[in-house]
Protein backbone atom coordinates (compact mmCIF):
# COMPACT_ATOMS: atom_id res chain seq x y z
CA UNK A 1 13.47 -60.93 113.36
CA UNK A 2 10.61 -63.56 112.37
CA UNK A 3 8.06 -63.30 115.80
CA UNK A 4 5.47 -65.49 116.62
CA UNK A 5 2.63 -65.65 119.58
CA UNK A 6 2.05 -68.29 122.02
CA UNK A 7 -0.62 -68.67 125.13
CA UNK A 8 0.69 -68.05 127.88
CA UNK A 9 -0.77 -71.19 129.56
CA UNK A 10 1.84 -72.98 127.23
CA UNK A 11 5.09 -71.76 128.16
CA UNK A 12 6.59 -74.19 130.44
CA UNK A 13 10.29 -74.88 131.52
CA UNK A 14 11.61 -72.87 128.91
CA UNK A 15 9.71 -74.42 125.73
CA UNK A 16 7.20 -73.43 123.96
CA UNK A 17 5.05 -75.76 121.40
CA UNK A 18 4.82 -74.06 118.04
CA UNK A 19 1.60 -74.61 116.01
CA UNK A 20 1.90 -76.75 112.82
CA UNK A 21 0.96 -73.30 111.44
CA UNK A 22 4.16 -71.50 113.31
CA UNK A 23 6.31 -74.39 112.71
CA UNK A 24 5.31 -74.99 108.86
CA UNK A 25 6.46 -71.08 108.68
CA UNK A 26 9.76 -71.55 110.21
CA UNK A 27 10.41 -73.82 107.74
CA UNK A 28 9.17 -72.39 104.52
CA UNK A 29 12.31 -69.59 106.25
CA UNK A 30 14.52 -72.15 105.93
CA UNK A 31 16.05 -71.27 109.39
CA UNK A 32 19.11 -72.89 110.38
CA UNK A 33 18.93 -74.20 113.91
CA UNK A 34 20.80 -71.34 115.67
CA UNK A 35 19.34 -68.72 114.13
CA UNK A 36 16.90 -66.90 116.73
CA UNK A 37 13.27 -66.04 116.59
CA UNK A 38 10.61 -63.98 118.74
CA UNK A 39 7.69 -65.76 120.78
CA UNK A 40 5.63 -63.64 122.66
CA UNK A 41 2.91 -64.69 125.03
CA UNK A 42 0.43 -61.67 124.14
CA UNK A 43 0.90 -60.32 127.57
CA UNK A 44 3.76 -57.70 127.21
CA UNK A 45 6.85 -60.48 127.34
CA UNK A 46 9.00 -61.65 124.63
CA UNK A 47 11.05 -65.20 124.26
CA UNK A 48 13.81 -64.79 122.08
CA UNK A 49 14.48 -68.53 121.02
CA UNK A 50 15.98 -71.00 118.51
CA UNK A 51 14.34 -73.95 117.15
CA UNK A 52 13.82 -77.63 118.87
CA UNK A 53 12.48 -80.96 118.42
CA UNK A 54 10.69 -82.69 121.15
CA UNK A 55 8.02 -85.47 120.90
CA UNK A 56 8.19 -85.54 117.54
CA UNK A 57 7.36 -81.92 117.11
CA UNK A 58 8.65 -78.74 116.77
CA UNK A 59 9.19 -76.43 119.80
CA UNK A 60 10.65 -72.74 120.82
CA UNK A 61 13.89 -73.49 123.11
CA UNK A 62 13.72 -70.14 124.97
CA UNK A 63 17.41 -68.02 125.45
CA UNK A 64 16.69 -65.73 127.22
CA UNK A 65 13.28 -63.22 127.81
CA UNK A 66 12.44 -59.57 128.33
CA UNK A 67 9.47 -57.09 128.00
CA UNK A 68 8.48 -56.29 125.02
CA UNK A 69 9.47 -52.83 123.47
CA UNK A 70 6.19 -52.88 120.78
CA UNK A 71 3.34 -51.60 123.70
CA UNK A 72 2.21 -48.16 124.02
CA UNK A 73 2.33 -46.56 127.51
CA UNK A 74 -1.04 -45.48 126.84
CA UNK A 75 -4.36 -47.92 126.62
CA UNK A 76 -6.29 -46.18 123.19
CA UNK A 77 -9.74 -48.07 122.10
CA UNK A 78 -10.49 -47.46 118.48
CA UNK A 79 -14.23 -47.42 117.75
CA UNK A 80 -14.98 -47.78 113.58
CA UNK A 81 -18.08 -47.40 111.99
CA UNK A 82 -18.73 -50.11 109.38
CA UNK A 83 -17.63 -49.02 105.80
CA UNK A 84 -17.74 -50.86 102.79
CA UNK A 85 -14.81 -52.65 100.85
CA UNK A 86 -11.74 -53.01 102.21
CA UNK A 87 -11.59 -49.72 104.25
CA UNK A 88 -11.98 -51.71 107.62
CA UNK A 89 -9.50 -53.74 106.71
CA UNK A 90 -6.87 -50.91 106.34
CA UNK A 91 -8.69 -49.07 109.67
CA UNK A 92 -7.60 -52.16 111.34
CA UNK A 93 -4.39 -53.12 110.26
CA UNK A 94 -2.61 -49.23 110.54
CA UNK A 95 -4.69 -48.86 113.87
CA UNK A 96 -2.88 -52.16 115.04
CA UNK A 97 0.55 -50.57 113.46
CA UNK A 98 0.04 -47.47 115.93
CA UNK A 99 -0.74 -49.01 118.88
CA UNK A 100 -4.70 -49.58 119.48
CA UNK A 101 -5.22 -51.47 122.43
CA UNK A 102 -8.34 -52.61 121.35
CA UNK A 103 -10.98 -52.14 118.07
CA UNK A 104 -14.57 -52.10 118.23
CA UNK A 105 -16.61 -51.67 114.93
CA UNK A 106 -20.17 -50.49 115.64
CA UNK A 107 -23.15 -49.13 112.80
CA UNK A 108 -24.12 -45.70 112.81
CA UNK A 109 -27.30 -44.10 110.74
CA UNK A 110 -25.16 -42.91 107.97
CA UNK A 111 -23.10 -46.40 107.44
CA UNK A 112 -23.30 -47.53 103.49
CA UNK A 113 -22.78 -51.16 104.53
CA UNK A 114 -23.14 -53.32 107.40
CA UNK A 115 -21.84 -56.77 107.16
CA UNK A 116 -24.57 -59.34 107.28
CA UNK A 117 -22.40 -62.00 109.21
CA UNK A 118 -21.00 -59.84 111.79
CA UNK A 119 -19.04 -62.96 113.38
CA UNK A 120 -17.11 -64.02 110.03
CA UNK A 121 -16.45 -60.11 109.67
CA UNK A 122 -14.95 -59.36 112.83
CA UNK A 123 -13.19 -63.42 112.87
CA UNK A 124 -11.34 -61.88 109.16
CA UNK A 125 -10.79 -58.38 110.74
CA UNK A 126 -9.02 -60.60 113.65
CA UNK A 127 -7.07 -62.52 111.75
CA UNK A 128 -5.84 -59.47 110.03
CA UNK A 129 -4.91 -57.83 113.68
CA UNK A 130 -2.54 -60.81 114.16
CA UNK A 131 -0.27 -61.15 110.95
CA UNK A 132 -0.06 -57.06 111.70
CA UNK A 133 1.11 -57.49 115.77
CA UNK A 134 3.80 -60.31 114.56
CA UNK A 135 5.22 -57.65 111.75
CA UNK A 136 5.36 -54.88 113.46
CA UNK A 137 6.77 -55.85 116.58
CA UNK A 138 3.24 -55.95 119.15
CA UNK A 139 3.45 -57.60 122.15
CA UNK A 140 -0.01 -58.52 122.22
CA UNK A 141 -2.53 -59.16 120.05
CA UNK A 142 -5.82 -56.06 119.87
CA UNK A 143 -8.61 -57.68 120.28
CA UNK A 144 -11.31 -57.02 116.93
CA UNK A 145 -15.06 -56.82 118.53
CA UNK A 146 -18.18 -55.31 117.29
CA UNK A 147 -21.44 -53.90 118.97
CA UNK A 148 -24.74 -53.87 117.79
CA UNK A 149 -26.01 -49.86 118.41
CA UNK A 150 -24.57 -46.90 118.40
CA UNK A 151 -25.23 -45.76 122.49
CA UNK A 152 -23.96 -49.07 123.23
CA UNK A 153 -20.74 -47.99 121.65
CA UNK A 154 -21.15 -44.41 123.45
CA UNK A 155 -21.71 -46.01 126.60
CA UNK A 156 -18.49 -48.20 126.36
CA UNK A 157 -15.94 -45.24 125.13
CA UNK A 158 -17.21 -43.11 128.16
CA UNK A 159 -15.25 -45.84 130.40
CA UNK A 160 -11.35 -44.11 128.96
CA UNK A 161 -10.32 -40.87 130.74
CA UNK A 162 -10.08 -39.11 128.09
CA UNK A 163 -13.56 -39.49 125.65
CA UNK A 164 -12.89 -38.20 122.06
CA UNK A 165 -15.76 -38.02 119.48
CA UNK A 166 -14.11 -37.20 115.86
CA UNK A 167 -17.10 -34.88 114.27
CA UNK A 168 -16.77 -33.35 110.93
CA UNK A 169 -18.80 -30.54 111.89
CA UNK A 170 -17.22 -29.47 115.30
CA UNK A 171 -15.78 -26.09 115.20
CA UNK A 172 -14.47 -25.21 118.45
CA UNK A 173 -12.94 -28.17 119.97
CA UNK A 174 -9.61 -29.51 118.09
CA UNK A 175 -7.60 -32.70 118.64
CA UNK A 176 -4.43 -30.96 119.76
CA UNK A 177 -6.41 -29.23 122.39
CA UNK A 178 -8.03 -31.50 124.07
CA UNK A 179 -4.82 -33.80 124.42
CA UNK A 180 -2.82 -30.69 125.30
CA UNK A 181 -5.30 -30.26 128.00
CA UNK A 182 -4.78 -33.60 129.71
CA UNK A 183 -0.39 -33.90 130.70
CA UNK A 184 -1.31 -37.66 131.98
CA UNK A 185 -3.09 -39.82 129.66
CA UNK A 186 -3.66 -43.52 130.80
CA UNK A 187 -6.49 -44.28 128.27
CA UNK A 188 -8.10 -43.28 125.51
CA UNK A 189 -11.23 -43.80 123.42
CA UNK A 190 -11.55 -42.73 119.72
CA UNK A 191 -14.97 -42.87 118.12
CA UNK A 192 -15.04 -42.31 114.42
CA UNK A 193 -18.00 -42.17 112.09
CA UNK A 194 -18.65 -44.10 108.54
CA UNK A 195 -18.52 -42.71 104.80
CA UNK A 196 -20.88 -40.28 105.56
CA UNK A 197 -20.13 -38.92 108.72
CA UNK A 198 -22.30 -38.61 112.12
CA UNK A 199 -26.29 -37.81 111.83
CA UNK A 200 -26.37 -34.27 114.27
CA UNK A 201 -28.73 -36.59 116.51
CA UNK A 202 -25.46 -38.86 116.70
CA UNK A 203 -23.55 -35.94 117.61
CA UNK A 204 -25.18 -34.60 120.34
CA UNK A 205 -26.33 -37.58 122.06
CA UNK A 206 -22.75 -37.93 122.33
CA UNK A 207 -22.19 -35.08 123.79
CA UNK A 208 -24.98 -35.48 126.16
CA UNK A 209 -23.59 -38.11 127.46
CA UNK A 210 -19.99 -36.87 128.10
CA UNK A 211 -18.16 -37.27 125.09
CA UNK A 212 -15.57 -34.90 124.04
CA UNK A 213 -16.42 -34.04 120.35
CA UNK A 214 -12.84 -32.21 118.70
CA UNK A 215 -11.80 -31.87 114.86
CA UNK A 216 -9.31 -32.92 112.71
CA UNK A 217 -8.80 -29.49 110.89
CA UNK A 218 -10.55 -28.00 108.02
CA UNK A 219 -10.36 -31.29 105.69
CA UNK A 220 -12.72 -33.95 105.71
CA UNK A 221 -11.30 -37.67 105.89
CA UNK A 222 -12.03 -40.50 104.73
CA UNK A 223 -13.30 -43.10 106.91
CA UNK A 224 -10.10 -45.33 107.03
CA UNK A 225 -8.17 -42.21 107.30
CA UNK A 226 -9.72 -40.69 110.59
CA UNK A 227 -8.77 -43.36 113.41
CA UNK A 228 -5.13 -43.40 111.66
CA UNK A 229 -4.55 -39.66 112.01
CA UNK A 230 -6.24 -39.52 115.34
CA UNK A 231 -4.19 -42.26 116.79
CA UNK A 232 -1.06 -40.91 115.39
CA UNK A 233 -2.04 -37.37 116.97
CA UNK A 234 -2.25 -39.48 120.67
CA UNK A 235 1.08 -41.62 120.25
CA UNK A 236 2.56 -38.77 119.34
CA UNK A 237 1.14 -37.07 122.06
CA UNK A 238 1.93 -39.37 124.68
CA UNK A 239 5.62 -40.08 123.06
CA UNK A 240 4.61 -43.39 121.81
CA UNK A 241 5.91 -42.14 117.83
């Protein structure tokens, strides 16, 4: 079912005033007035409703409403280290997919590239978040952000209750055991690194400052691959997959 989002400031008496964008899409879908369609208000509720003119506009006539199915249980921060190409872009869209509450791109020593215009990057990167909550059933829309250092970033992932710092070179530490070792997860913050992994100093300042640093396995990831299999380790987890 086609699903759209709306503020929640404009929800009023059961209707809901589509943008020209939302509306020009309904009818490029050629949807016949009692078909049904998904609103959501980006905070966890859903309107399923069927199309309406009022004012000379179209609007959302809502049927009925319930919470929406698409949210995690638990609250899992994605931190990405700049990459070049269209590797963000994918880090983004599957982390959305899974579940991220939130994604926060950061540079590290080792990035390759760091976007000069951080603001059109992250605007893009947003934009992308969107069209990949209304496929996939979110109900709400991650917010795309990016910090300027790399303790700032620390600092910031320390705030979850459970801290995890994806290092290549760990060898003690695993994903599946530190998740095994918390039953109760309510948040979670997953810092991964850029094509060519954390510097050591990265690593153990890290550490130093509380983070939990576990491996994937044996096999070294790609960039765009690490938050994916990390986050599918914690839905899965958590029962969320």
């Amino acid at each position: 079912m086609v699903r759209f989002f709306a503020g929640l400031q404009d929800i009023s008496d059961g209707i809901i005033p589509l943008s020209m964008e939302d509306a020009e899409h309904i009818r490029s879908l050629r949807l016949r007035p009692d078909e049904l369609f998904v609103v959501c208000d980006g905070a966890g509720l859903d309107y399923l409703c069927r199309l309406g003119v009022r004012g000379g506009g179209s609007v959302a006539e809502v049927v009925e409403t319930c919470a929406s199915l698409g949210e995690p249980s638990v609250k899992c921060s994605v931190y990405i280290a700049f990459a070049k190409g269209d590797r963000l872009e994918y880090a983004v869209q599957k982390s959305v997919e899974l579940g991220a509450h939130d994604i926060v791109l950061f540079p590290s020593e080792r990035c390759v590239s760091v976007p000069g215009d951080m603001q059109k990057k992250t605007a893009r990167l947003q934009r992308i978040a969107l069209e990949t909550a209304k496929q996939c059933g979110r109900g709400r829309i991650p917010e795309v952000s990016a910090l300027n250092s790399f303790s700032t970033v620390i600092e910031q992932a320390l705030c979850a209750e459970l801290p995890l710092f994806l290092y290549e070179c760990e060898d003690k530490v695993h994903l599946k055991q530190a998740l095994e070792h918390h039953s109760v997860i309510e948040s979670i913050s997953i810092v991964t690194g850029p094509e060519g992994g954390f510097d050591p100093n990265e690593a153990e300042s890290a550490r130093s400052a509380g983070m939990i640093s576990v491996t994937l396995g044996p096999r070294i990831l790609r960039c765009e691959t690490a938050p994916v299999a990390a986050l599918c380790a914690v839905m899965f987890h958590t029962g969320n997959l």
